[in-house]
N, C-alpha and C. Protein backbone atom coordinates (compact mmCIF):
# COMPACT_ATOMS: atom_id res chain seq x y z
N UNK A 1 136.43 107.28 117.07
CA UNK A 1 135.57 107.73 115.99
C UNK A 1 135.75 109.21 115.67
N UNK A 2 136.32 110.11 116.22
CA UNK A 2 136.88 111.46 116.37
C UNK A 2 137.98 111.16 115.33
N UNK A 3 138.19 110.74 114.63
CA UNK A 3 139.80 110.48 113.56
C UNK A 3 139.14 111.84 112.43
N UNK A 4 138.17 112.16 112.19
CA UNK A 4 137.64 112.53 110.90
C UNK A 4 138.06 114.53 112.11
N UNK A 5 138.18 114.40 112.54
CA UNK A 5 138.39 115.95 113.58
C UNK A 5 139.77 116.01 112.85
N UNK A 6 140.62 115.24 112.71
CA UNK A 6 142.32 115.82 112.76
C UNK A 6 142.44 115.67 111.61
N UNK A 7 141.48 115.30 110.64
CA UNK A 7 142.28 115.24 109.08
C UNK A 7 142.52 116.99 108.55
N UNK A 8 143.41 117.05 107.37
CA UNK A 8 143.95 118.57 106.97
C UNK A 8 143.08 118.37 105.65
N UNK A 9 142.88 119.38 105.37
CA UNK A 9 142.43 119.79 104.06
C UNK A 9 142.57 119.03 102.39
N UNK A 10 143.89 118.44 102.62
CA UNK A 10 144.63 117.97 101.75
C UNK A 10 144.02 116.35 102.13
N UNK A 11 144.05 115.88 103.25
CA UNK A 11 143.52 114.62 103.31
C UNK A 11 141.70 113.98 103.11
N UNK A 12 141.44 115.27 103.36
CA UNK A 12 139.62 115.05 103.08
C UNK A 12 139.78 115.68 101.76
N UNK A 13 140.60 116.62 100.72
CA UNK A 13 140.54 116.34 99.39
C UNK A 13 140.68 114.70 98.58
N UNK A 14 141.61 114.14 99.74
CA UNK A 14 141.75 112.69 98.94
C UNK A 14 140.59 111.77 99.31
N UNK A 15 140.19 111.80 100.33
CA UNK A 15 138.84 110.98 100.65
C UNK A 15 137.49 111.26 100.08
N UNK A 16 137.53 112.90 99.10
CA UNK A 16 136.34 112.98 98.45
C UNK A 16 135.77 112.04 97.25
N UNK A 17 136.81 111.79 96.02
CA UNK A 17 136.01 110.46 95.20
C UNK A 17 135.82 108.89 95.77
N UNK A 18 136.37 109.25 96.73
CA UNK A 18 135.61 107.80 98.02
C UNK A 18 134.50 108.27 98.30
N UNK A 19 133.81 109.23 98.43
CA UNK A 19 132.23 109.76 99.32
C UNK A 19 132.23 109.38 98.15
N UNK A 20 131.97 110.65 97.11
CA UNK A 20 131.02 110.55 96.11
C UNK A 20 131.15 109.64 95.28
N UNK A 21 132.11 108.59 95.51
CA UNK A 21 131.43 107.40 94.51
C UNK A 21 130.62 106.45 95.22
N UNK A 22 130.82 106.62 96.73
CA UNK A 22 129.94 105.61 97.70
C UNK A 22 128.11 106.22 97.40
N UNK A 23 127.86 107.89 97.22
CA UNK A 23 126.69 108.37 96.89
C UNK A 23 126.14 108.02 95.54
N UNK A 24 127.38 108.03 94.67
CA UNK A 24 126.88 107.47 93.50
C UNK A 24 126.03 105.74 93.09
N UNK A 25 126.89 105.23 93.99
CA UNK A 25 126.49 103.58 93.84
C UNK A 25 125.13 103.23 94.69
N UNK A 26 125.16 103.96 95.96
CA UNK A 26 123.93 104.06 97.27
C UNK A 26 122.69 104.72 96.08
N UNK A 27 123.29 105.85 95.33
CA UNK A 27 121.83 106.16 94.68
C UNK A 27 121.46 104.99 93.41
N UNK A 28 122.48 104.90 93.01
CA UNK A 28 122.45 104.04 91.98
C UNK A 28 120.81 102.71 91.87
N UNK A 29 122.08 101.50 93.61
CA UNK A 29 120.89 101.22 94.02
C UNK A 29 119.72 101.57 94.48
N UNK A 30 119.18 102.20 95.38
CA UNK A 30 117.96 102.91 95.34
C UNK A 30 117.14 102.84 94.51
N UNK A 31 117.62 103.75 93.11
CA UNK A 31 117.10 103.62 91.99
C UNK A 31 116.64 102.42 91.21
N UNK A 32 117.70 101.90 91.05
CA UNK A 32 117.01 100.22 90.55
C UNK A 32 116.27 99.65 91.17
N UNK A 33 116.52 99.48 92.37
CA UNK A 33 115.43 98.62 93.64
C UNK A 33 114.15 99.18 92.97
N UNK A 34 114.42 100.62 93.46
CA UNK A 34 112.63 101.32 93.74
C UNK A 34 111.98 101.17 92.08
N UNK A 35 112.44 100.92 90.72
CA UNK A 35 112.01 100.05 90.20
C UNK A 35 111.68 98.81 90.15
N UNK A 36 112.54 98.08 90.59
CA UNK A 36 112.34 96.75 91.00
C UNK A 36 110.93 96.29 91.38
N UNK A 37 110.57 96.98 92.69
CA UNK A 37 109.68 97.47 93.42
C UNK A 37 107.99 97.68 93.45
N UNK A 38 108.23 98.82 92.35
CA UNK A 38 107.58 99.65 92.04
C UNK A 38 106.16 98.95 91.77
N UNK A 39 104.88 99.61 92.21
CA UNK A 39 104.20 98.96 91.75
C UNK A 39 103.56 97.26 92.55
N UNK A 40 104.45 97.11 93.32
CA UNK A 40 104.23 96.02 93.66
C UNK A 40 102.57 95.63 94.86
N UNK A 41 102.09 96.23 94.85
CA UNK A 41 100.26 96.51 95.38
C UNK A 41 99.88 97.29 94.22
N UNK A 42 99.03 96.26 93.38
CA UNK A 42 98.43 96.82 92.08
C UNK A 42 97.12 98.09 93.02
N UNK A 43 96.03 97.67 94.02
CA UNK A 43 95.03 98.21 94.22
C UNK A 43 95.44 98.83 95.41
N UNK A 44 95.54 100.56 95.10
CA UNK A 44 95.92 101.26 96.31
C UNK A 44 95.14 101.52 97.68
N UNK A 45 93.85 101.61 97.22
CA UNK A 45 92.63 102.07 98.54
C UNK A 45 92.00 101.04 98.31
N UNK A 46 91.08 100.44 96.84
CA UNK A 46 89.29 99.98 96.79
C UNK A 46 89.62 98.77 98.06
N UNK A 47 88.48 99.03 98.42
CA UNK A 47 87.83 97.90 99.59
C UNK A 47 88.91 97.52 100.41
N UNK A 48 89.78 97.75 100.85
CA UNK A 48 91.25 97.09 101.40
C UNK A 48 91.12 96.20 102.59
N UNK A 49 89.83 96.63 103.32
CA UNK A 49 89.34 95.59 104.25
C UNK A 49 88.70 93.81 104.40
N UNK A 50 88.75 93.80 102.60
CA UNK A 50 88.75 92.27 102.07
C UNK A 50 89.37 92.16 101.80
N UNK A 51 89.14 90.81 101.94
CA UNK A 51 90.74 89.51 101.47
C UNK A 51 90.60 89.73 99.71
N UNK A 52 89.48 89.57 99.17
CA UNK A 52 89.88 89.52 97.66
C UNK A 52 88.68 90.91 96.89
N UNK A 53 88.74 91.36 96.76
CA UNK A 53 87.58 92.32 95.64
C UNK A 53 87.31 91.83 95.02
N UNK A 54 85.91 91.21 94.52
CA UNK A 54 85.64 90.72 93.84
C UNK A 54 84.49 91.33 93.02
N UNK A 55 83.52 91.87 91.83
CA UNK A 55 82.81 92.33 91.41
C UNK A 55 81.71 91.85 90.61
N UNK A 56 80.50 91.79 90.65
CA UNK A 56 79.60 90.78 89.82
C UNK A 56 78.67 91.69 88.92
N UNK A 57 78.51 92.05 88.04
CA UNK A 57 77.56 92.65 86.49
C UNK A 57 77.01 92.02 86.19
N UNK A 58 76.15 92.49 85.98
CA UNK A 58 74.73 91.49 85.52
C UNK A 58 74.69 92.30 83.98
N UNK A 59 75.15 91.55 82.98
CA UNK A 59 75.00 91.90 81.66
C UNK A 59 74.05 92.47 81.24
N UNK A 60 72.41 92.36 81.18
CA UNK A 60 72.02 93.22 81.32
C UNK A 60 71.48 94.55 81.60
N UNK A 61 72.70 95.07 82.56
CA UNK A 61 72.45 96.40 83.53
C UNK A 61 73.41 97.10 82.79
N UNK A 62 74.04 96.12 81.95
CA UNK A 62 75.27 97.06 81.23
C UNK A 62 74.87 98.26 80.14
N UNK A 63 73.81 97.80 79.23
CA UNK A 63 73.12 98.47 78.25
C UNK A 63 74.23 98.12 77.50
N UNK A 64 74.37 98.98 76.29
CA UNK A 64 75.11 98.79 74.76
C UNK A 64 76.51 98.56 74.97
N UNK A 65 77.09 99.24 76.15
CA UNK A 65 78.68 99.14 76.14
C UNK A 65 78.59 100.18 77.59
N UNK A 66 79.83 99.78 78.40
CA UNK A 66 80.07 99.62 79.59
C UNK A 66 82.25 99.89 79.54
N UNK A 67 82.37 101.01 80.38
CA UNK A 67 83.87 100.45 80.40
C UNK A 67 84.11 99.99 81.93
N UNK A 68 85.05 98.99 82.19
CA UNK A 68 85.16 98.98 83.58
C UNK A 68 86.86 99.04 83.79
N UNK A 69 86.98 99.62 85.27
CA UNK A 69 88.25 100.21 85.53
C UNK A 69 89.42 99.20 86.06
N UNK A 70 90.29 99.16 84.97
CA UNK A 70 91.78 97.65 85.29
C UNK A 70 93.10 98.67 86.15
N UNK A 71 93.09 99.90 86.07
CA UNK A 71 94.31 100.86 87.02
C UNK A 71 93.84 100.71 88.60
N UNK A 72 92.51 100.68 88.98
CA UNK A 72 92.48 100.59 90.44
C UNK A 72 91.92 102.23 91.01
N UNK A 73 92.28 103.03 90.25
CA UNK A 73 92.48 104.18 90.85
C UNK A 73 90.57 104.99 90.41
N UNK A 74 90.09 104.38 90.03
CA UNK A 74 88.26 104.94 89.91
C UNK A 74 87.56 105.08 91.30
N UNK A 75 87.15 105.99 90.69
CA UNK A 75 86.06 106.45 92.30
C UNK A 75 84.70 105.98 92.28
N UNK A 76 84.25 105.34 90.71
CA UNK A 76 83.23 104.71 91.09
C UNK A 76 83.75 103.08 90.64
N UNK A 77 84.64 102.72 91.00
CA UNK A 77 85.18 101.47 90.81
C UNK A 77 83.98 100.23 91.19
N UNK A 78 83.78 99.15 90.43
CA UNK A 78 83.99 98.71 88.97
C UNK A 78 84.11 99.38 88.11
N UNK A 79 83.56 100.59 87.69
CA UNK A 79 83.41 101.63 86.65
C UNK A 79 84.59 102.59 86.33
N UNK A 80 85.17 102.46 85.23
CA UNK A 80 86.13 103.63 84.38
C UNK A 80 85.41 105.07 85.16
N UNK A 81 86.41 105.83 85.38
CA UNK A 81 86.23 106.79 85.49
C UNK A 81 87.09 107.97 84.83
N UNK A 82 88.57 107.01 84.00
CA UNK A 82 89.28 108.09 83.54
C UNK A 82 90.09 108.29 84.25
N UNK A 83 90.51 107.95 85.30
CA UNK A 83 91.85 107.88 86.53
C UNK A 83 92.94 107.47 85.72
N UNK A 84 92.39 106.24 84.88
CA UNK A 84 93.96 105.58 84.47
C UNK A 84 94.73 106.76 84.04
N UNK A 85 93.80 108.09 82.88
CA UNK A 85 94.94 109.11 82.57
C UNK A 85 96.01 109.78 83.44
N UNK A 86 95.66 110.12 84.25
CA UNK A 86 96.44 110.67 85.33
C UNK A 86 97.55 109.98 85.59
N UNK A 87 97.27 108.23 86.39
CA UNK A 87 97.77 107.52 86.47
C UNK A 87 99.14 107.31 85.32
N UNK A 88 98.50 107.16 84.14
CA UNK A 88 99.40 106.97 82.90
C UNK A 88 100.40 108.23 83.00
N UNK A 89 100.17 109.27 83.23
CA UNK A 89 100.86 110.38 83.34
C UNK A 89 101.97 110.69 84.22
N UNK A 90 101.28 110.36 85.33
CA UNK A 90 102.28 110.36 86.25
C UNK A 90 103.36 109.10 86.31
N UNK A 91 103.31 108.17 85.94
CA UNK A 91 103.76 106.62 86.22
C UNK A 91 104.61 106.06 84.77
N UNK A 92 104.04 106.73 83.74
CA UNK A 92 104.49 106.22 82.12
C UNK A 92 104.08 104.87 82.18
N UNK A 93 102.81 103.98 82.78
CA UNK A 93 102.08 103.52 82.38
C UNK A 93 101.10 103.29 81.21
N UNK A 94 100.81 102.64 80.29
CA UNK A 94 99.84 102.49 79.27
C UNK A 94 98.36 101.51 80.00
N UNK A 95 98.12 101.90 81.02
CA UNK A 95 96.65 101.04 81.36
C UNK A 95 95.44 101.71 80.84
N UNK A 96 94.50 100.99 80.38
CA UNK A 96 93.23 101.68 79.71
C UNK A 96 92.11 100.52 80.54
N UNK A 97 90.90 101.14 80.12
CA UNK A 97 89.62 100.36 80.74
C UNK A 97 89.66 99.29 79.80
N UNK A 98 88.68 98.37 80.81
CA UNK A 98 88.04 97.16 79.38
C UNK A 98 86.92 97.50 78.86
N UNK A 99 86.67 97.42 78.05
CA UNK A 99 85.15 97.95 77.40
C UNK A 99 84.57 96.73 76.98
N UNK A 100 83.69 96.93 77.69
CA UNK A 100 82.48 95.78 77.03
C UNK A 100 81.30 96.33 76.40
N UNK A 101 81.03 95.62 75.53
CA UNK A 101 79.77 96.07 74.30
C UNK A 101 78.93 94.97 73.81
N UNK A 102 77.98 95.17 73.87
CA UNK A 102 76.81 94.26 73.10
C UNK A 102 76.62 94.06 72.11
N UNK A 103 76.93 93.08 71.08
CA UNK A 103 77.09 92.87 69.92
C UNK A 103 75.79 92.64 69.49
């Protein structure tokens, strides 16, 4: 495994578009994967110690209109808090709240 000690100058010039196309393709994938990927645990923290989150509103507690939070990332989750912006920002995501309103 010592072979890479005796090469000359001239021979690790020829073995360089062998590296860097092996870095090119290694990043390549990476990149696609970690899209691939991405995203794949929609809910990062809420409740993580249940099997399912589940949330119950009582329509009347809502008053006139209510947004509730679909990104995951609210601190008073069920409730919008405006996280998704950030979220959207950082991620190039388009997630918004649902808004419910009393007709």
């Amino acid at each position: 495994m010592d072979f890479y000690k005796n090469l000359s100058g001239e021979q690790w010039m020829a073995l360089l578009p062998f590296g860097v196309a092996c870095v090119a393709i290694g990043y390549s994938a990476k990149t696609f994967l970690d899209k691939k990927t991405c995203g794949a645990q929609v809910n990062p923290c809420i409740r993580k110690n249940e099997a399912k989150v589940v949330n119950t509103v009582d329509i009347e507690e809502i008053g006139n209109q209510k947004a509730f939070c679909r990104c995951w990332r609210s601190e008073k989750f069920p409730y919008c808090d405006g996280s998704h912006n950030k979220h959207n920002e950082t991620t190039g995501d388009n997630v918004g709240p649902l808004l419910v309103k009393k007709s």
